[in-house]
C-alpha atoms as a PDB file:
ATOM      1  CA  UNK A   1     -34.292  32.586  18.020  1.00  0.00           C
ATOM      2  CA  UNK A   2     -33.682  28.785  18.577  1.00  0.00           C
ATOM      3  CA  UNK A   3     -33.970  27.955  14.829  1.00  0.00           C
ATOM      4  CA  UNK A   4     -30.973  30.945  14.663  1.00  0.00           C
ATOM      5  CA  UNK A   5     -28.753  29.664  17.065  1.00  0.00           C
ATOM      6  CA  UNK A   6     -29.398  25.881  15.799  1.00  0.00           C
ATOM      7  CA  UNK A   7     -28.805  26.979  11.936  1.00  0.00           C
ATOM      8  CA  UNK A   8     -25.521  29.197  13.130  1.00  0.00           C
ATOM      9  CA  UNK A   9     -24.388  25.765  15.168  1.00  0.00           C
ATOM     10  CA  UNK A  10     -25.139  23.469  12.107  1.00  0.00           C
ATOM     11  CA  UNK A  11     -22.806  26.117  10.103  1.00  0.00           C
ATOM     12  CA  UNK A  12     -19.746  26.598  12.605  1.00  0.00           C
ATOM     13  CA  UNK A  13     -19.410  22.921  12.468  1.00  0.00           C
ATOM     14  CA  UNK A  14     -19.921  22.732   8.887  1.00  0.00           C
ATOM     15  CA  UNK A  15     -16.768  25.133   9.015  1.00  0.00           C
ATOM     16  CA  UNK A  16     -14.853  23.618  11.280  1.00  0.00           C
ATOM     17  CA  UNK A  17     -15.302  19.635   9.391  1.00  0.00           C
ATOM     18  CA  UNK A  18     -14.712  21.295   6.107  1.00  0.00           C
ATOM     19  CA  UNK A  19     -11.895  23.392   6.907  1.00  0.00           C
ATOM     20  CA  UNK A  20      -9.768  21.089   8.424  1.00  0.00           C
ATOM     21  CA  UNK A  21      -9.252  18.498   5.698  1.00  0.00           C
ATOM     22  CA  UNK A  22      -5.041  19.291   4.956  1.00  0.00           C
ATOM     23  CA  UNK A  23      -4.222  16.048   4.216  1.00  0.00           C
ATOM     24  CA  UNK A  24      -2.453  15.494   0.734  1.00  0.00           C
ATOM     25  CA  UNK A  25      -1.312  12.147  -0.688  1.00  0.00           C
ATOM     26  CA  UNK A  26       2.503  11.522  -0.390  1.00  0.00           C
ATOM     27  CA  UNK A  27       4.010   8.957  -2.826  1.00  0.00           C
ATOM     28  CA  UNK A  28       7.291   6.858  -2.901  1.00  0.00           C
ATOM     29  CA  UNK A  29       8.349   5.895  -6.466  1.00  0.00           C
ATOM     30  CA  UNK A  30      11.131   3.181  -6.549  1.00  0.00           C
ATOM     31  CA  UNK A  31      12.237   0.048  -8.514  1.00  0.00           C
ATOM     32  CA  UNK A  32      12.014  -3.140  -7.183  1.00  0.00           C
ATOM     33  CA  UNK A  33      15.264  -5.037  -6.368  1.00  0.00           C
ATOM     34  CA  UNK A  34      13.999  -8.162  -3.922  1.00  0.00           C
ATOM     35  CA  UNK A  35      10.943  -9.933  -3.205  1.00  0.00           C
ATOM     36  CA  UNK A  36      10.432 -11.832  -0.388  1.00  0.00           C
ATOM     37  CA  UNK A  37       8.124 -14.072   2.072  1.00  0.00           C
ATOM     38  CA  UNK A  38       5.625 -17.258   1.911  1.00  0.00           C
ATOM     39  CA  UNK A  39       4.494 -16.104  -1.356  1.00  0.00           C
ATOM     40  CA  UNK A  40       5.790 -18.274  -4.227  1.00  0.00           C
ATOM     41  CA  UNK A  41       5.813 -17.427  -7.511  1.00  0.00           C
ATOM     42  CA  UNK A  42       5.649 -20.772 -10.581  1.00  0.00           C
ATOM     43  CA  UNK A  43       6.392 -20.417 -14.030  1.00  0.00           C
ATOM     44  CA  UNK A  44       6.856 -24.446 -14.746  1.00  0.00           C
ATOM     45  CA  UNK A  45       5.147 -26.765 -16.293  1.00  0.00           C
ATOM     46  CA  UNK A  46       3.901 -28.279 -13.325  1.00  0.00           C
ATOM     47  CA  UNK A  47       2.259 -25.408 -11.388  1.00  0.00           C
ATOM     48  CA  UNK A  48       2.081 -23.456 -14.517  1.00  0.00           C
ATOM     49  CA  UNK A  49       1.876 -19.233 -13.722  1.00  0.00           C
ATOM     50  CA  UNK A  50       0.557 -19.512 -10.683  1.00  0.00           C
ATOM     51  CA  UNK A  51       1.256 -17.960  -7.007  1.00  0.00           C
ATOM     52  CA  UNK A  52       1.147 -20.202  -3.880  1.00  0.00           C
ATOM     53  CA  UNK A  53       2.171 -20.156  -0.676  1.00  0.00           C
ATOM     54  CA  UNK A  54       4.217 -22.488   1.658  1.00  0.00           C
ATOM     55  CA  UNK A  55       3.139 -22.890   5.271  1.00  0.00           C
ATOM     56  CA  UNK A  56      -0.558 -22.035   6.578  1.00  0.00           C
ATOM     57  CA  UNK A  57      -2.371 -20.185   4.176  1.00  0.00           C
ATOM     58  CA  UNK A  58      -3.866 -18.261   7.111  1.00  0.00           C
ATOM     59  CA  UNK A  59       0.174 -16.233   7.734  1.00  0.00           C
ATOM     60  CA  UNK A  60       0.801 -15.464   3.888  1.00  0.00           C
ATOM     61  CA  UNK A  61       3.551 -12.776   3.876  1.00  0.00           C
ATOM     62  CA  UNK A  62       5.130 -10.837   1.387  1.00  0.00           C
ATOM     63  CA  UNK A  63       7.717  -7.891   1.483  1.00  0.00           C
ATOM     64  CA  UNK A  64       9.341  -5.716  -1.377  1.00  0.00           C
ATOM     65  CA  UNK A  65      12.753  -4.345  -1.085  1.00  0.00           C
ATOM     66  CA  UNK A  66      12.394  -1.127  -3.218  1.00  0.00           C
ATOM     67  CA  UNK A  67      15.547   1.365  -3.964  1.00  0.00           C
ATOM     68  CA  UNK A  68      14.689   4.753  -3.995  1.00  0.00           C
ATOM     69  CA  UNK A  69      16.312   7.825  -4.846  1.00  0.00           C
ATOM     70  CA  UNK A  70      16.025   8.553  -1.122  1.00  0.00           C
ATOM     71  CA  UNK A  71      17.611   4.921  -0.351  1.00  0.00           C
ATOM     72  CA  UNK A  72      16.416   1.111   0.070  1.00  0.00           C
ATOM     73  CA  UNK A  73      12.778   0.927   1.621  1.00  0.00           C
ATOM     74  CA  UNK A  74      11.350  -2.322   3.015  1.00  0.00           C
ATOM     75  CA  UNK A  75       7.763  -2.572   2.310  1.00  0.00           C
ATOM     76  CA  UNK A  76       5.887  -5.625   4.231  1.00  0.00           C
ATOM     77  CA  UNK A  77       2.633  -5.388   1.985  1.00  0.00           C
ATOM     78  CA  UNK A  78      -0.765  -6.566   3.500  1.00  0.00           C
ATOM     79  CA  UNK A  79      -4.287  -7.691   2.117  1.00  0.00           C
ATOM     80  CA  UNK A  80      -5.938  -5.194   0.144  1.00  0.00           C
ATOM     81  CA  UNK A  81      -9.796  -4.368   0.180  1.00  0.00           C
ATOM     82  CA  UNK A  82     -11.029  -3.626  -3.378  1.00  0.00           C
ATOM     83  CA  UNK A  83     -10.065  -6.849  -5.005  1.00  0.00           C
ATOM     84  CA  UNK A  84      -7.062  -6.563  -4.723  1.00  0.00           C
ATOM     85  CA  UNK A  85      -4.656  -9.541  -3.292  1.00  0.00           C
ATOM     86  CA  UNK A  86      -1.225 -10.668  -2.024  1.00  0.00           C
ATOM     87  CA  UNK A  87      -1.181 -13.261  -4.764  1.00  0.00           C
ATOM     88  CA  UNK A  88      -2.173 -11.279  -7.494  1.00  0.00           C
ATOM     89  CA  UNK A  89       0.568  -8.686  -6.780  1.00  0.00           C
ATOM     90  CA  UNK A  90       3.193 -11.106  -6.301  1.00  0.00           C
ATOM     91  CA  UNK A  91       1.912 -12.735  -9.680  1.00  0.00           C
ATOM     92  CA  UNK A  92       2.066  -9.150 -11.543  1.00  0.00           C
ATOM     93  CA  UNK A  93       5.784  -7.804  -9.790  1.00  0.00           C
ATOM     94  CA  UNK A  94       8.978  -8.494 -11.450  1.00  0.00           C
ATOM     95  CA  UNK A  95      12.526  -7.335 -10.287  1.00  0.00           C
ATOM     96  CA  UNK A  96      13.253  -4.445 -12.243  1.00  0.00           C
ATOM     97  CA  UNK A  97       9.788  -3.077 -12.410  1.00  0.00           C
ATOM     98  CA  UNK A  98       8.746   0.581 -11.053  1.00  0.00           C
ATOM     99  CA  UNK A  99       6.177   0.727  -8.274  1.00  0.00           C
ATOM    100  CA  UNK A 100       4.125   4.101  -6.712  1.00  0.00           C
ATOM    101  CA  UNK A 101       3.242   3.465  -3.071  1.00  0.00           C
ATOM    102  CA  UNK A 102       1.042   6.094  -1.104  1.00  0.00           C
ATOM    103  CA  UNK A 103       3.078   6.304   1.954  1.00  0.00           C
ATOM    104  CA  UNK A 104       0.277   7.757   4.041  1.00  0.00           C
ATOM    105  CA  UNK A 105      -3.339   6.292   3.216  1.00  0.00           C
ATOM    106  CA  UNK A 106      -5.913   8.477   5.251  1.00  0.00           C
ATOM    107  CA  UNK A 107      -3.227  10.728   6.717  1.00  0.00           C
ATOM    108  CA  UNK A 108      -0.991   8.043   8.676  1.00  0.00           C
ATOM    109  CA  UNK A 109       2.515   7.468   8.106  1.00  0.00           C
ATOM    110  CA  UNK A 110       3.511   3.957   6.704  1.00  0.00           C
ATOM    111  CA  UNK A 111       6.711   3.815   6.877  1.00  0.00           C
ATOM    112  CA  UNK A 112       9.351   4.568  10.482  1.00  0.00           C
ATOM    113  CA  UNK A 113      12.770   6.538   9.920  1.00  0.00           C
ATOM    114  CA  UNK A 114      14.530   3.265   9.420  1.00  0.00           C
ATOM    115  CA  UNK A 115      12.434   3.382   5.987  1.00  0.00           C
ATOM    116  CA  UNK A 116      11.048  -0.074   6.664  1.00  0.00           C
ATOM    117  CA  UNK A 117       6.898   0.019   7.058  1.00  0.00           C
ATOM    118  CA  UNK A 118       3.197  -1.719   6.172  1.00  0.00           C
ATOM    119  CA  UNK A 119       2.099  -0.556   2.917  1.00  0.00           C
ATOM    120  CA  UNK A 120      -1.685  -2.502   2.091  1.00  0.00           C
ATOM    121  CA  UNK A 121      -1.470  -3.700  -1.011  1.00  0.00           C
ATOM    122  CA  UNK A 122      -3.755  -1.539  -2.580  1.00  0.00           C
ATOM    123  CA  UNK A 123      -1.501   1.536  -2.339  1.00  0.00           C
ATOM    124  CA  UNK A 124       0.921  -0.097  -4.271  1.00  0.00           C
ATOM    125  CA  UNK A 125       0.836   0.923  -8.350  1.00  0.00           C
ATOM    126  CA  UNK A 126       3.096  -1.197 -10.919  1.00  0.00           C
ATOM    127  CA  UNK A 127       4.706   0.044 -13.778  1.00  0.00           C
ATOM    128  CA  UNK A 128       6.440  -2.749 -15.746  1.00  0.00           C
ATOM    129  CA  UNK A 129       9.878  -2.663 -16.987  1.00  0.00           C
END
């Protein structure tokens, strides 16, 4: 009788756990107009293609203004995870090009109803001009 009650417990909450997953992915698609923050971009022949950043390297910042077919959204994009980096995004954007952002990675909400938000820079997918 135990073993029944413990196997009908284990699948209730197997229920429960499994049936509640309604989250769905929800993108913005835009073009990029401005870039912005400590985050430098070089294409001379002193620096070369590089990134850098002004100020302590510790408070590197760096925020997209992105127009939208729903309006302009301010994105202030923060260190990524997988590999990912501030510099290497900076180094790959252009103005002009089209960027994908998942506006709510694991279910919360990036960005506040004055469409300005923190978007980790993984979430963020370029597609060049």
């Amino acid at each position: 009788m135990n073993r029944l009650k413990n196997l009908f417990g284990i699948y209730v909450l197997a229920l429960t756990l499994g049936g509640c997953n309604d989250y769905k992915p929800q993108y913005l698609e835009g073009k990029v107009i401005k870039e912005t923050g400590t985050i430098v971009k070089s294409n001379d022949f002193l620096f070369g293609n590089e990134t850098f950043t002004f100020g302590n390297i510790g408070n590197k910042n760096y925020n997209l203004l992105v127009e939208t077919k729903d309006g302009k959204y301010i994105l202030n994009v923060f260190g990524g995870t997988f590999g990912k980096t501030l510099d290497n995004l900076a180094q790959e954007i252009e103005i002009g090009d089209s960027i994908r952002v998942q506006t709510n990675p694991n279910g919360i909400p990036c960005f506040s109803s004055d469409k300005s938000g923190n978007v980790p820079v993984d979430a963020i997918k370029v597609f060049k001009k």
